[in-house]
PDB file of N, CA and C in Angstrom:
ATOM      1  N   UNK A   1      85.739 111.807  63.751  1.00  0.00           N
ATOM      2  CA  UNK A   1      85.404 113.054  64.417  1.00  0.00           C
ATOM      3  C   UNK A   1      83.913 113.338  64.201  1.00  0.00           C
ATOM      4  N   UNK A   2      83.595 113.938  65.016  1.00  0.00           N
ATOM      5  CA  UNK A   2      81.859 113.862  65.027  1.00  0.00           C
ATOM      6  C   UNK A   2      81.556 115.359  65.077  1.00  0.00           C
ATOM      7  N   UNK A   3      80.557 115.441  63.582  1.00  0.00           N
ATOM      8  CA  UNK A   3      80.399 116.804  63.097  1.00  0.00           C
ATOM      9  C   UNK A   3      78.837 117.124  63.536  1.00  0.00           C
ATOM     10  N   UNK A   4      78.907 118.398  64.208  1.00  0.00           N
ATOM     11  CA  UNK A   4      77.282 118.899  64.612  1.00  0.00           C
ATOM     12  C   UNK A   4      77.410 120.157  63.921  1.00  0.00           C
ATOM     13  N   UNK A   5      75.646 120.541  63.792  1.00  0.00           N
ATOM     14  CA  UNK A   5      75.265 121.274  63.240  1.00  0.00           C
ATOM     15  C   UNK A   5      74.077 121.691  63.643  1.00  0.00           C
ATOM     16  N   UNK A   6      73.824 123.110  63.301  1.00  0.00           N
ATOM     17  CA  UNK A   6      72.040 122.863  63.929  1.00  0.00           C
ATOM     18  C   UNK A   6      71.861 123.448  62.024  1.00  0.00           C
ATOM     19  N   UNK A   7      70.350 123.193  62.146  1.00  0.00           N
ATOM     20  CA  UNK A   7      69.562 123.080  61.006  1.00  0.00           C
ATOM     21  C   UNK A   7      68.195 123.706  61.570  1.00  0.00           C
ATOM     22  N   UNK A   8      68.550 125.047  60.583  1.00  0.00           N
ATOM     23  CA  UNK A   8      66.887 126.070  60.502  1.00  0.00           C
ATOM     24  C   UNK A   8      65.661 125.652  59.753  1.00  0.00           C
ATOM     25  N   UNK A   9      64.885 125.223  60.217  1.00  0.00           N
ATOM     26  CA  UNK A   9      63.808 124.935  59.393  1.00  0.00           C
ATOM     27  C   UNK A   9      62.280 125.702  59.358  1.00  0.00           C
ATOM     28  N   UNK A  10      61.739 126.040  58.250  1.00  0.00           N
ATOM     29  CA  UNK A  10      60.857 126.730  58.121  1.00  0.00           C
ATOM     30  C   UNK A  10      59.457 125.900  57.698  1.00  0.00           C
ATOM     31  N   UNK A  11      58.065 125.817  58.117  1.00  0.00           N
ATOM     32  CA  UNK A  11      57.097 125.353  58.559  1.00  0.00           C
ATOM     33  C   UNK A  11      55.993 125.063  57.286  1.00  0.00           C
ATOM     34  N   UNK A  12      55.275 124.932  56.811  1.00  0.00           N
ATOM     35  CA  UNK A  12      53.919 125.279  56.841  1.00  0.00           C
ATOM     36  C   UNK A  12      53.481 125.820  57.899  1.00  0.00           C
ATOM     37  N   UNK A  13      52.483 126.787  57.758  1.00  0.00           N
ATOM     38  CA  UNK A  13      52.001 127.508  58.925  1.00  0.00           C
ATOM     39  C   UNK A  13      50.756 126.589  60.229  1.00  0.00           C
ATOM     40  N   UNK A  14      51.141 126.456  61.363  1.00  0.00           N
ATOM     41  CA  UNK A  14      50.659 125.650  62.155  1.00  0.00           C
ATOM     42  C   UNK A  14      51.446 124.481  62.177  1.00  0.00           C
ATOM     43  N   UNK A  15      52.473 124.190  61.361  1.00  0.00           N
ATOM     44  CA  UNK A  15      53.234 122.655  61.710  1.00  0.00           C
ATOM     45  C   UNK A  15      54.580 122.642  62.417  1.00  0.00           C
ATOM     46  N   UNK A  16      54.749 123.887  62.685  1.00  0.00           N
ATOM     47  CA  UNK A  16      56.108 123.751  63.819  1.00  0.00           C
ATOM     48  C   UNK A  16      55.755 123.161  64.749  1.00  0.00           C
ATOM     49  N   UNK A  17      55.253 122.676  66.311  1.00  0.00           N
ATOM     50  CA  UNK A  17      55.348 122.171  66.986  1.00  0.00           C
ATOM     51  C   UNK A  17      55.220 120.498  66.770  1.00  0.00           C
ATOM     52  N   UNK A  18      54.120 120.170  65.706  1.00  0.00           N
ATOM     53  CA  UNK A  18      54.360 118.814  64.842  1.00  0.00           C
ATOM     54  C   UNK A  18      55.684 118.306  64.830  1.00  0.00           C
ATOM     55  N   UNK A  19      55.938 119.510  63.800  1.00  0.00           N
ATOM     56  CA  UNK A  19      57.546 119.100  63.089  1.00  0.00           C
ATOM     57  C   UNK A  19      58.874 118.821  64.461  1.00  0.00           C
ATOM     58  N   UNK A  20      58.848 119.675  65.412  1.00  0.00           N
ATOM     59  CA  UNK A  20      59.763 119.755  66.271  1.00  0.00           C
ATOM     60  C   UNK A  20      59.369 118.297  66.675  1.00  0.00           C
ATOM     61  N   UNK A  21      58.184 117.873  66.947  1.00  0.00           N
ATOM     62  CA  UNK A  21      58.082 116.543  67.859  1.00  0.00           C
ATOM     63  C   UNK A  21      58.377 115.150  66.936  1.00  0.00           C
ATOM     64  N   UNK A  22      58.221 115.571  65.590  1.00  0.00           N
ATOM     65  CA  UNK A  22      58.805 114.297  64.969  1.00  0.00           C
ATOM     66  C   UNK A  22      60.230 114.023  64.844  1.00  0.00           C
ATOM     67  N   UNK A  23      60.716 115.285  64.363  1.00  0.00           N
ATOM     68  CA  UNK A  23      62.537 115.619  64.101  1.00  0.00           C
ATOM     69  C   UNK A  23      62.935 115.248  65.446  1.00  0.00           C
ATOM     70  N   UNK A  24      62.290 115.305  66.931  1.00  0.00           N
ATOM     71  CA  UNK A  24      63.483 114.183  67.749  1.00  0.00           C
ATOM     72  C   UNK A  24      63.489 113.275  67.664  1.00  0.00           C
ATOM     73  N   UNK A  25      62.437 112.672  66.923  1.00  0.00           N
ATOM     74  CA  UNK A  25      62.813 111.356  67.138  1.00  0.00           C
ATOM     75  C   UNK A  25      63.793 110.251  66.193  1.00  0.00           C
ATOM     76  N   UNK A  26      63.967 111.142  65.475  1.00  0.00           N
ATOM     77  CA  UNK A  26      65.271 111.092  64.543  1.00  0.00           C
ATOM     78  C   UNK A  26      66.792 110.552  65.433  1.00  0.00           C
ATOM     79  N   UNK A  27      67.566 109.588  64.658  1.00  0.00           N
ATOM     80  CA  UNK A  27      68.825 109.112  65.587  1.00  0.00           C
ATOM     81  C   UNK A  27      69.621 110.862  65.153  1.00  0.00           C
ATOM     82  N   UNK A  28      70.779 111.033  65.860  1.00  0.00           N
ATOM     83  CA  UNK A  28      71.044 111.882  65.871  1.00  0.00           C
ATOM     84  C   UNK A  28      70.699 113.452  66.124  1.00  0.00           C
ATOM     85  N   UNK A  29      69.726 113.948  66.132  1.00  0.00           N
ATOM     86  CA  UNK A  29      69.015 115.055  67.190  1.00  0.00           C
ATOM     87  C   UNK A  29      69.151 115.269  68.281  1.00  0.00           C
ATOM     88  N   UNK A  30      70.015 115.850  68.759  1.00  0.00           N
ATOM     89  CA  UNK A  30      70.460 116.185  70.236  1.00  0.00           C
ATOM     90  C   UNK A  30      69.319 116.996  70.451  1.00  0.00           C
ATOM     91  N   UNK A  31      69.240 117.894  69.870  1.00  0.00           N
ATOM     92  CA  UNK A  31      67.570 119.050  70.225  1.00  0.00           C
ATOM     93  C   UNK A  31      66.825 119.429  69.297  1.00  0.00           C
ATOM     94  N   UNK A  32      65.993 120.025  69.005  1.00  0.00           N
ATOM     95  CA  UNK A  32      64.730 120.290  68.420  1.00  0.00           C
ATOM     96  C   UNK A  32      63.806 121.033  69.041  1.00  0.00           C
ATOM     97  N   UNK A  33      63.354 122.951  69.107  1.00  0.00           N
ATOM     98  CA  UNK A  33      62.583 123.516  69.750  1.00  0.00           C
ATOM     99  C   UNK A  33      62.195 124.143  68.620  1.00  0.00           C
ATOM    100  N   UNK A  34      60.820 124.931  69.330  1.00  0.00           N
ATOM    101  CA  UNK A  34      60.375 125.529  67.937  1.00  0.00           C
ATOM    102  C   UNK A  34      60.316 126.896  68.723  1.00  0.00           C
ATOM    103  N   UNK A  35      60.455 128.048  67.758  1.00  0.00           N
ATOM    104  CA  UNK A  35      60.791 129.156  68.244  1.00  0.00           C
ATOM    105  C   UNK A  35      60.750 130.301  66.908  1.00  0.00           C
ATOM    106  N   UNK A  36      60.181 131.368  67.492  1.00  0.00           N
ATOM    107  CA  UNK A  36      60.011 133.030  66.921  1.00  0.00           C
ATOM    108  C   UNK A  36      60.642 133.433  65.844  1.00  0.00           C
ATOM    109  N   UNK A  37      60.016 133.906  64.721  1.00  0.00           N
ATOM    110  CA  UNK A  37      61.283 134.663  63.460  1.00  0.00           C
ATOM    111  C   UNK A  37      60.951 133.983  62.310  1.00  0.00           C
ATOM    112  N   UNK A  38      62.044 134.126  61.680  1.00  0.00           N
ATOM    113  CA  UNK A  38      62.080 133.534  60.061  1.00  0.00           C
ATOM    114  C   UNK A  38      61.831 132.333  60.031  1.00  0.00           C
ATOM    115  N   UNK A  39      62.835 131.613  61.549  1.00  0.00           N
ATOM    116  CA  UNK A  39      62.062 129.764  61.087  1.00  0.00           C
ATOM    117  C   UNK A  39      61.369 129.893  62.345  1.00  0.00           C
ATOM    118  N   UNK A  40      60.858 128.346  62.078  1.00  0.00           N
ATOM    119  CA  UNK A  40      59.700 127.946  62.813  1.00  0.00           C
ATOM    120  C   UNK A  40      60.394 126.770  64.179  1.00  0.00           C
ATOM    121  N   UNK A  41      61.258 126.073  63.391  1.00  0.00           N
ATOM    122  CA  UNK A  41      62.058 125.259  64.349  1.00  0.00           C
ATOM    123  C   UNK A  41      63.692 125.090  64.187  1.00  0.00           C
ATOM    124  N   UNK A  42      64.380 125.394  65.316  1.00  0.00           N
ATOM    125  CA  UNK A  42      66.243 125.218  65.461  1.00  0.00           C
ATOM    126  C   UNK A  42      66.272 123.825  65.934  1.00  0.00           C
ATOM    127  N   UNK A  43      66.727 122.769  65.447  1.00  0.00           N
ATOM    128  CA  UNK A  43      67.141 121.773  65.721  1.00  0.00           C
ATOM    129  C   UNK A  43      68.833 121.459  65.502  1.00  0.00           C
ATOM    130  N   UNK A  44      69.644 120.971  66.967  1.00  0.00           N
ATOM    131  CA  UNK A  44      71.122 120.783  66.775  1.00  0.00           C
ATOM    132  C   UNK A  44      71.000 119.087  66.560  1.00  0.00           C
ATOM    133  N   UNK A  45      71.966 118.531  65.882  1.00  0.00           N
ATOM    134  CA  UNK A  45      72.190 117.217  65.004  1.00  0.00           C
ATOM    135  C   UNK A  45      73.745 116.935  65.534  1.00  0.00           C
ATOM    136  N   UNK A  46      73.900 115.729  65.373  1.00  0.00           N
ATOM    137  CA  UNK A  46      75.456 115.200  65.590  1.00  0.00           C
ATOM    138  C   UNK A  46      75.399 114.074  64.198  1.00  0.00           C
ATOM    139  N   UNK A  47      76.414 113.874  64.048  1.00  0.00           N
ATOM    140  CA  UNK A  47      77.164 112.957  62.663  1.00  0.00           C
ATOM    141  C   UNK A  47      78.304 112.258  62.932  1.00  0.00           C
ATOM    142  N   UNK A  48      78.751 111.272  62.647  1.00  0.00           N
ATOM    143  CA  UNK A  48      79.537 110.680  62.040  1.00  0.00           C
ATOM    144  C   UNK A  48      80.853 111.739  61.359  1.00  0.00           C
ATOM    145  N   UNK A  49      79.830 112.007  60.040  1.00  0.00           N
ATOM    146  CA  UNK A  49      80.733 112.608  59.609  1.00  0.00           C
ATOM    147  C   UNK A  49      80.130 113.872  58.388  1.00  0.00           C
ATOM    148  N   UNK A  50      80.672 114.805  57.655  1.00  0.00           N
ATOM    149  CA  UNK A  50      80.109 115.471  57.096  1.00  0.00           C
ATOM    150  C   UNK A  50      79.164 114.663  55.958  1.00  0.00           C
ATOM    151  N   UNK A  51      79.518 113.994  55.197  1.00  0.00           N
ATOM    152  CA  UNK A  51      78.488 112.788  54.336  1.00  0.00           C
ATOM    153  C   UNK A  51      77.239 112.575  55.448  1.00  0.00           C
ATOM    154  N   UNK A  52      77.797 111.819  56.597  1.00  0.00           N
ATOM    155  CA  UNK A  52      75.965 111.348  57.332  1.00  0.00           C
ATOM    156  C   UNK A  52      75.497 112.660  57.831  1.00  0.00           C
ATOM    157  N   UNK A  53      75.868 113.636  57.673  1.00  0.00           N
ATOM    158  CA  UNK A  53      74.746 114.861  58.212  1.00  0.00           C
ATOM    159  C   UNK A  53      74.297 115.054  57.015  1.00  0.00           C
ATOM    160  N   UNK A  54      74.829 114.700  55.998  1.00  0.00           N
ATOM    161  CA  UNK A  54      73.954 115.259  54.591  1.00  0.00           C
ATOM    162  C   UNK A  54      73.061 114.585  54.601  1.00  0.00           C
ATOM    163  N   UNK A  55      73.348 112.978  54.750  1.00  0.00           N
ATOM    164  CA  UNK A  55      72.321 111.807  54.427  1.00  0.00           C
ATOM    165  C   UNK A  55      71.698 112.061  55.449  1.00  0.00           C
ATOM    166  N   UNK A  56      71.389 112.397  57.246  1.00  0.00           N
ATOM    167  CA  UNK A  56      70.820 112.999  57.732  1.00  0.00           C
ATOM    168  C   UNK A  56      69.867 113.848  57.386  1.00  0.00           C
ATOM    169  N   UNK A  57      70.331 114.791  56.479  1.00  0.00           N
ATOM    170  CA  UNK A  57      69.280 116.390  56.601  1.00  0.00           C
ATOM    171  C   UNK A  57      68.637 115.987  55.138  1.00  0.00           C
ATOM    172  N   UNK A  58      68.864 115.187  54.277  1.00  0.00           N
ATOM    173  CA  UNK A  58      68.110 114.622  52.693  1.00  0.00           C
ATOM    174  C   UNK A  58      67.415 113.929  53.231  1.00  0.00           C
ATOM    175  N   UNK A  59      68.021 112.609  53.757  1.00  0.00           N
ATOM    176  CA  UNK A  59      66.966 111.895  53.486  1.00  0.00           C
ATOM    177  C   UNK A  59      66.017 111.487  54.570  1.00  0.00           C
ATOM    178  N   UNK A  60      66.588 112.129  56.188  1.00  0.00           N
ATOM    179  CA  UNK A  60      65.503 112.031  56.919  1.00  0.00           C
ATOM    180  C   UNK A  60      65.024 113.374  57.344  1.00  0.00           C
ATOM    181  N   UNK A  61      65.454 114.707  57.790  1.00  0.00           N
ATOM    182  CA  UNK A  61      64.565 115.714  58.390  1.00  0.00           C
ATOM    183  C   UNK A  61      63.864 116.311  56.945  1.00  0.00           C
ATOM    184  N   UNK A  62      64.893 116.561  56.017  1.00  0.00           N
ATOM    185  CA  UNK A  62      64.036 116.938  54.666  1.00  0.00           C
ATOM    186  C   UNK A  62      62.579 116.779  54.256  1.00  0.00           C
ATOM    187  N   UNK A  63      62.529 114.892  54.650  1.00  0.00           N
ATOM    188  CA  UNK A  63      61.446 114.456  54.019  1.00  0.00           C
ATOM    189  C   UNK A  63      59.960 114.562  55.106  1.00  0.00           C
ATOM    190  N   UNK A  64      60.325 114.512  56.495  1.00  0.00           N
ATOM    191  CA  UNK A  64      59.119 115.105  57.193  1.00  0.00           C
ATOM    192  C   UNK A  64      57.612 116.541  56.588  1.00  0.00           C
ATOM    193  N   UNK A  65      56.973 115.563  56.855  1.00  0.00           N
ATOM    194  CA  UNK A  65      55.774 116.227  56.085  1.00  0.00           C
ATOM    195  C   UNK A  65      55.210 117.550  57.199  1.00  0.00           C
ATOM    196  N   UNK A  66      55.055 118.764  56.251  1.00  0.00           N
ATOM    197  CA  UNK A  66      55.385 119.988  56.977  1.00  0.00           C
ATOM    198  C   UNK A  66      56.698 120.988  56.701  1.00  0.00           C
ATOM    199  N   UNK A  67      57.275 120.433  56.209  1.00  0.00           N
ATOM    200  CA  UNK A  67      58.667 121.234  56.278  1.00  0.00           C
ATOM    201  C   UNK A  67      58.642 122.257  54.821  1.00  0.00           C
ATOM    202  N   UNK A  68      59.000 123.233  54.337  1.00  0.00           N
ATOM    203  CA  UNK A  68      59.196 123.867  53.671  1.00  0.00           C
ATOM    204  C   UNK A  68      60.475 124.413  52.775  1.00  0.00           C
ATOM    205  N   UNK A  69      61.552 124.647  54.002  1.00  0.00           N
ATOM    206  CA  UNK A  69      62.341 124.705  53.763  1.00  0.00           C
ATOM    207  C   UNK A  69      63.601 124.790  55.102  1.00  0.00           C
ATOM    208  N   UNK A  70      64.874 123.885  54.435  1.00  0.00           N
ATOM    209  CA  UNK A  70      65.857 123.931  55.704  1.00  0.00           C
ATOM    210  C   UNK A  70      67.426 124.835  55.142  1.00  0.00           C
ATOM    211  N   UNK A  71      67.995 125.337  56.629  1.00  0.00           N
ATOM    212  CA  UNK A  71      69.274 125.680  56.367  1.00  0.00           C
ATOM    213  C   UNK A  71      69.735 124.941  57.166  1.00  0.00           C
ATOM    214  N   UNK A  72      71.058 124.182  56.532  1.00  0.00           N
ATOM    215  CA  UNK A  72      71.797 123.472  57.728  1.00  0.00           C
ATOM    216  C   UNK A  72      73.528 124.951  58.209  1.00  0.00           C
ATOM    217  N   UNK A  73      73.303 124.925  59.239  1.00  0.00           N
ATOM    218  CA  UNK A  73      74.724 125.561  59.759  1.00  0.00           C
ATOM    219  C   UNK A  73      75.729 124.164  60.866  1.00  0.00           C
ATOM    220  N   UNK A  74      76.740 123.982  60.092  1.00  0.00           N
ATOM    221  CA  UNK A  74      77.791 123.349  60.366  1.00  0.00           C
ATOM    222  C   UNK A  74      78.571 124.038  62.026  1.00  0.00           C
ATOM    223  N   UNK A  75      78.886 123.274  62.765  1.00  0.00           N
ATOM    224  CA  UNK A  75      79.750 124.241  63.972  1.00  0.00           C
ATOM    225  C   UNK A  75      81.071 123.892  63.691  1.00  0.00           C
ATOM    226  N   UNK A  76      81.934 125.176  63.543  1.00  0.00           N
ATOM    227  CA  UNK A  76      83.247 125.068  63.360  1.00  0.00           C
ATOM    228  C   UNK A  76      83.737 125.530  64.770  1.00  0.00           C
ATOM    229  N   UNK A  77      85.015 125.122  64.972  1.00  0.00           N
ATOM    230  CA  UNK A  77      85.981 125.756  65.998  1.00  0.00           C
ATOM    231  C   UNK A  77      86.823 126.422  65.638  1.00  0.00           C
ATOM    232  N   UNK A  78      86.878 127.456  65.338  1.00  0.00           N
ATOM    233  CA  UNK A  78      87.790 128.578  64.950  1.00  0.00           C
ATOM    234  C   UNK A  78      88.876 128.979  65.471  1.00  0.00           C
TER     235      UNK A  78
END
């Protein structure tokens, strides 16, 4: 079953549009915009499974230079 999520991420100041253009090019990134408020960029992700969105959001959007800090939100069907 294939788990998405989008993931809030917050900038250094001036590196959101950077950051948005590297994070697509990431496997799994369905989208990536940068946009108004607390974060700097909403990017939605697809997985495998809950493990590869972790190994996803550690060890590749995490480590992009620029980033500060991320929230990942999981999509449930309720």
């Amino acid at each position: 079953m294939t788990v998405s999520a989008y993931i809030l991420i917050q900038t250094e100041v001036g590196k959101a549009a950077a950051v948005a253009t590297e994070v697509r090019q990431i496997p799994g990134v369905v989208a990536a915009d940068d946009v108004t408020g607390p974060y700097d960029c909403v990017v939605r992700v697809e997985a495998p499974s809950m493990d590869d969105l972790g190994r996803l959001v550690v060890s590749r959007v995490q480590m992009l230079d620029g980033i500060t800090k991320t929230t990942t939100m999981p999509v449930v069907n309720l």
